[in-house]
Protein backbone atom coordinates (compact mmCIF):
# COMPACT_ATOMS: atom_id res chain seq x y z
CA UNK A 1 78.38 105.60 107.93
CA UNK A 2 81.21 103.63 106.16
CA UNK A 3 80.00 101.26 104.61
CA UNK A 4 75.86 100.30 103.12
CA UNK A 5 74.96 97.60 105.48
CA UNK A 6 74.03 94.93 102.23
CA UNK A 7 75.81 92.00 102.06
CA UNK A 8 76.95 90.12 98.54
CA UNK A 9 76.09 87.07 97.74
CA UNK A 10 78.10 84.18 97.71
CA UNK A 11 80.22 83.00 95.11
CA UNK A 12 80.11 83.07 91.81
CA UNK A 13 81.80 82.30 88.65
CA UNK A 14 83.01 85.32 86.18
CA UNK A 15 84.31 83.94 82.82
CA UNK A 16 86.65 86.56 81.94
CA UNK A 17 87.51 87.32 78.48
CA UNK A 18 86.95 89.55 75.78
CA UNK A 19 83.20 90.44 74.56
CA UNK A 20 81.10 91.78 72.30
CA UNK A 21 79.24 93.69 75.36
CA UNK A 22 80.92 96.74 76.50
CA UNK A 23 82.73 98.41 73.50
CA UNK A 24 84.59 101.99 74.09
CA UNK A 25 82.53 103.29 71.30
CA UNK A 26 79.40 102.33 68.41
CA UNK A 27 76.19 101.93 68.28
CA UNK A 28 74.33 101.22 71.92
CA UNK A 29 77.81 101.22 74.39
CA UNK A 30 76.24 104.25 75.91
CA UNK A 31 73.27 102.24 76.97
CA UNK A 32 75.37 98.84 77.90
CA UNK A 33 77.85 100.78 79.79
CA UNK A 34 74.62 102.85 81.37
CA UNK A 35 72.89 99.89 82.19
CA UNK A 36 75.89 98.64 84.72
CA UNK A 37 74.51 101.40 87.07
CA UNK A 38 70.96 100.52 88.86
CA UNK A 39 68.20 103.21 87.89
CA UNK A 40 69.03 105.58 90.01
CA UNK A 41 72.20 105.66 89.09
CA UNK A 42 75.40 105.76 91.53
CA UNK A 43 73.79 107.13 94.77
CA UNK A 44 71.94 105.38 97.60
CA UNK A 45 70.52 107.36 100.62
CA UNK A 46 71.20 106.18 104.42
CA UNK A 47 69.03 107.88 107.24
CA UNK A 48 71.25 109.01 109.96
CA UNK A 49 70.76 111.75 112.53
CA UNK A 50 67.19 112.33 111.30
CA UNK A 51 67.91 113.20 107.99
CA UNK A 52 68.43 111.17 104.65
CA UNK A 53 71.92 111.64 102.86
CA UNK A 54 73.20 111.28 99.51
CA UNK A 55 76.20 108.16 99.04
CA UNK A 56 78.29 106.37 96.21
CA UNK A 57 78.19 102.64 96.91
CA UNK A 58 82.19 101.81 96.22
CA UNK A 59 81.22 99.21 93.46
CA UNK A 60 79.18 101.88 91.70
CA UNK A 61 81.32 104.47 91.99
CA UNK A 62 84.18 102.48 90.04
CA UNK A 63 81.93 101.51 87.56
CA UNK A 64 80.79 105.04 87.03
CA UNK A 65 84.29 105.62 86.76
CA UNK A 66 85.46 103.61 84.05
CA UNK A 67 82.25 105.33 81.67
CA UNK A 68 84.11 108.49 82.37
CA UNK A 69 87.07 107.58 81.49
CA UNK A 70 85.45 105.31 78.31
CA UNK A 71 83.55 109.07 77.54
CA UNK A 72 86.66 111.15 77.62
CA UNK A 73 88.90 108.00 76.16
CA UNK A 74 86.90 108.48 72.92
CA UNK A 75 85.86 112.26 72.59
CA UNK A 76 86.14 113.63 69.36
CA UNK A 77 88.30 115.86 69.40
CA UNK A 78 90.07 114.77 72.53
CA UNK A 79 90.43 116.79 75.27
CA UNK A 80 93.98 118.69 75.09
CA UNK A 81 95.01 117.43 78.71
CA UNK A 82 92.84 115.13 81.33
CA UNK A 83 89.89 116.47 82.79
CA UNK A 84 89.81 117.02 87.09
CA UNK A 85 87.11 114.26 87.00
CA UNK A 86 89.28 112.12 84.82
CA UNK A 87 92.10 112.23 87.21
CA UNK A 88 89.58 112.17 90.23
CA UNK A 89 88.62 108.75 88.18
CA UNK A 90 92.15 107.05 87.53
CA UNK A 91 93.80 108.03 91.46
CA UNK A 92 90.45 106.16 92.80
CA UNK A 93 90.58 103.43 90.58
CA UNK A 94 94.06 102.95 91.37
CA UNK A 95 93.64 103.11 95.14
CA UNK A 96 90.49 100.28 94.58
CA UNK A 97 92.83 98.07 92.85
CA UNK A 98 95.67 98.59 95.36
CA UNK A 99 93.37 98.45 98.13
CA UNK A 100 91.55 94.69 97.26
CA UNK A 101 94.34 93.02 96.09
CA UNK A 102 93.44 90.07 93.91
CA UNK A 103 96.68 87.49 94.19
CA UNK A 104 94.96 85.13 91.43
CA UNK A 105 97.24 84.13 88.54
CA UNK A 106 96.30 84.34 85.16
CA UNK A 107 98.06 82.02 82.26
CA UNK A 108 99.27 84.86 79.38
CA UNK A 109 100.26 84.53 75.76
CA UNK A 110 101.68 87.43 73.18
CA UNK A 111 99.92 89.04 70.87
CA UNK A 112 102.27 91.27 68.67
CA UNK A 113 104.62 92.82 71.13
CA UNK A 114 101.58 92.94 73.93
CA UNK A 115 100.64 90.54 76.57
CA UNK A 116 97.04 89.43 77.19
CA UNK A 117 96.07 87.19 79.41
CA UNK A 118 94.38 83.94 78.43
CA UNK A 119 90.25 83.77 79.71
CA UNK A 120 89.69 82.58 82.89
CA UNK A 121 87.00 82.29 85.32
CA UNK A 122 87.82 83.95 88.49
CA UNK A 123 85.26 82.77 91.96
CA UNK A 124 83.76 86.40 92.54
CA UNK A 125 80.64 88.01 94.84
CA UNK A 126 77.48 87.69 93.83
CA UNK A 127 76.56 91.43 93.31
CA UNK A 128 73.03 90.98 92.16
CA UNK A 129 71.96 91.15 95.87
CA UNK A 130 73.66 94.49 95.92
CA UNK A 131 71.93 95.85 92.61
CA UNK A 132 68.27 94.65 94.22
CA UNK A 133 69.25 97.01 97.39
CA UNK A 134 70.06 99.43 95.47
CA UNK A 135 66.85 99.47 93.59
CA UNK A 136 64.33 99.57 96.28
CA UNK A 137 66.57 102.21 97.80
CA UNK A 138 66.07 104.16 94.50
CA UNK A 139 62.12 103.47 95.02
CA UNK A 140 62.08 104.40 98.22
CA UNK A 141 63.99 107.99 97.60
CA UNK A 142 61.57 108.18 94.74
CA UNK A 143 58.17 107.40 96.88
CA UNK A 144 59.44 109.94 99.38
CA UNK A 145 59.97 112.88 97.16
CA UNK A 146 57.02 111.96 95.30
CA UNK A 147 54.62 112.62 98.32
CA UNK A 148 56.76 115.06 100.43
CA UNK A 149 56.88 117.39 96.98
């Protein structure tokens, strides 16, 4: 298949700006950054032609993404060049961005030499529908292993 046959929900408001949640390094980022990922991590699994296989939902697989490049971002030392799954990581990303276009504007002001843009909220999917999917997929895989093992 293409595409996990779950849809989002329907809109819903994302104030973006920055936060306290997510830092690239300190005490509990590993676990915020962990927790953006249902249970069972990245993978769902889709019968089809009698047998169950292994798939990264798209939204998952970018978020899984940016921890890897977070990870290797702040390894100490750093790695002397980029890492195959690093690369894997920014190409994909890239594609995703260049493949959903978002033509939203966003107001900017300077900050010493940079440009950030000012917080917004931007009308987004629901994805909690997506994450409860995933979850009782997770069960389910876990159910079937536990009695067929």
């Amino acid at each position: 298949p293409s595409s996990w046959n779950v849809q989002a929900g329907g809109p819903v408001i994302l104030r973006t700006s920055d936060t306290v949640h997510y830092p690239l390094d300190g005490p509990g980022c590993d676990d915020e950054f962990a927790s953006l990922l249902p249970s069972g991590g990245h993978l769902v699994y889709i019968n089809g032609d009698g047998r169950t296989e292994p798939y990264t939902v798209t939204l998952f697989h970018q978020l899984r993404c940016l921890d890897i490049y977070r990870r290797e971002y702040i390894a100490d030392p750093p790695p002397e060049k980029p890492s195959p799954l690093i690369r894997h990581c920014m190409n994909y990303l890239r594609q995703m961005v260049l493949c959903h276009p978002n033509m939203g504007l966003e107001s900017v002001h300077r900050t010493r030499g940079s440009v950030t843009s000012q917080p917004h909220d931007a009308v987004c999917n629901d994805w909690a529908r997506i994450y409860e999917e995933a979850e009782q997929n997770w069960r389910a895989q876990r159910r079937f292993h536990q009695h067929s093992g």
